[in-house]
C-alpha atoms as a PDB file:
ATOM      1  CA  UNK A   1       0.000   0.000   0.000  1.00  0.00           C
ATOM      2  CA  UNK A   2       1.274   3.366  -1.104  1.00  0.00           C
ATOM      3  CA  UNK A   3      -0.115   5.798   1.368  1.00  0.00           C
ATOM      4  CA  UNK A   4      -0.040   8.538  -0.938  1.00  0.00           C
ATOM      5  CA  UNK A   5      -2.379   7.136  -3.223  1.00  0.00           C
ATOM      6  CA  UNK A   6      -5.027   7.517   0.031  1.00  0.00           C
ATOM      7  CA  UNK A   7      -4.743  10.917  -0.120  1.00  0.00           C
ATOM      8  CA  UNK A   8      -8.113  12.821   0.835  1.00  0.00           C
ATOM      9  CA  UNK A   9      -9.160   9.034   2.049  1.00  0.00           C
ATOM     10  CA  UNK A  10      -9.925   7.448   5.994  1.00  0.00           C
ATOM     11  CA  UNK A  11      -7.596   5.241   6.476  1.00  0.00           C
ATOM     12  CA  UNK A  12      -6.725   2.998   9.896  1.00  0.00           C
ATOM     13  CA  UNK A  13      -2.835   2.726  10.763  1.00  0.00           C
ATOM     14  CA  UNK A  14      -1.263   0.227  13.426  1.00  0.00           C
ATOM     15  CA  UNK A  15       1.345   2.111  15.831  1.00  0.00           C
ATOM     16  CA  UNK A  16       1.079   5.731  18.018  1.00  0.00           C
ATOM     17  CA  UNK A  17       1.999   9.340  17.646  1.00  0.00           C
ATOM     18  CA  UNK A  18       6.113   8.751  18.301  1.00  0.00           C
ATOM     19  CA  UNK A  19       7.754  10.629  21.368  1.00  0.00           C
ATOM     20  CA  UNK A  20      10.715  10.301  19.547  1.00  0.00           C
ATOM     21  CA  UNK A  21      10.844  11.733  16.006  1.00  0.00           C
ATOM     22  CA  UNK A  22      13.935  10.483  13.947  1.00  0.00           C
ATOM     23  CA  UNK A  23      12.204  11.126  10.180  1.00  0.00           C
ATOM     24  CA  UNK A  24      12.681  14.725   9.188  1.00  0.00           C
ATOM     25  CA  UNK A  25       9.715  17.018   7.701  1.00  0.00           C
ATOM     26  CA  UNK A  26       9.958  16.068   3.797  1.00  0.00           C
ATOM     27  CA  UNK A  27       7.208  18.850   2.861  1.00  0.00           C
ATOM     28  CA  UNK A  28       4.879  21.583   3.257  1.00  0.00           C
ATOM     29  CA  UNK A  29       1.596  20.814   2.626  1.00  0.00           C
ATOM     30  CA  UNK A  30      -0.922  23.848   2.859  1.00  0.00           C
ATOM     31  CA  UNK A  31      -3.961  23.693   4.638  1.00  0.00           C
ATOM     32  CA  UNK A  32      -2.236  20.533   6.553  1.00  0.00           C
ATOM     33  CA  UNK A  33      -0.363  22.264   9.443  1.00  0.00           C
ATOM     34  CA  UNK A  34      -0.602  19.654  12.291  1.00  0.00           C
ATOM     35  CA  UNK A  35       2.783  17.648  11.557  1.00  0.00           C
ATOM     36  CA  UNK A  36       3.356  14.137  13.574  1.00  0.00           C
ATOM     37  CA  UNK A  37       5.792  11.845  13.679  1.00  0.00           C
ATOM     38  CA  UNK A  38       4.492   8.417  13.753  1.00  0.00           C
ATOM     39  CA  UNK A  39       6.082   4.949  14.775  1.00  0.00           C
ATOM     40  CA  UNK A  40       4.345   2.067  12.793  1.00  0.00           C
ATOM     41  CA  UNK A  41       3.804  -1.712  14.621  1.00  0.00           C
ATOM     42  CA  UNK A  42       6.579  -2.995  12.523  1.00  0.00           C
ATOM     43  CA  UNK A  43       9.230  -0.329  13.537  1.00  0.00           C
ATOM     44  CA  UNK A  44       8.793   2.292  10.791  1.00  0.00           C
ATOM     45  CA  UNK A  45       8.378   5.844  11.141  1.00  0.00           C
ATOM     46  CA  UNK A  46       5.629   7.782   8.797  1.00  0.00           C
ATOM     47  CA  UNK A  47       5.461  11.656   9.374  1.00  0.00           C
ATOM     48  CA  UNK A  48       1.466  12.811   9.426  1.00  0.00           C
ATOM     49  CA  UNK A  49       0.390  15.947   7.527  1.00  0.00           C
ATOM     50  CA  UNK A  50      -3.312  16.535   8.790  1.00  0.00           C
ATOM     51  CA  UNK A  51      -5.653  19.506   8.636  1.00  0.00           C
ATOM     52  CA  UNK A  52      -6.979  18.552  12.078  1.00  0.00           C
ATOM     53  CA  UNK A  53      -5.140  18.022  15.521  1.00  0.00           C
ATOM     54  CA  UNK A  54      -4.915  14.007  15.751  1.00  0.00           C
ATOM     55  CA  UNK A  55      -5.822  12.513  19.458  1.00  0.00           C
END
């Protein structure tokens, strides 16, 4: 799965908003400026550009 291609999409993830970020901020996306840094079940690390603040 490509998670760009779920752009604009609900989607459901495995893992938690990471403590620790270790991925760097790739982009700006407007209209998207909650960033979060977030450690995937199987040890990856995705960084989350959302409109809305994520709880």
């Amino acid at each position: 799965m490509f998670l760009k291609d779920k752009v604009g999409k609900i989607i459901a993830i495995k893992g938690k908003i990471s403590d620790i970020p270790w991925q760097h901020m790739i982009n700006y996306v407007e209209n998207h400026n909650q960033i979060y840094y977030f450690d995937l079940e199987d040890g990856d690390q995705i960084v989350i550009y959302s409109e809305a603040e994520i709880h």
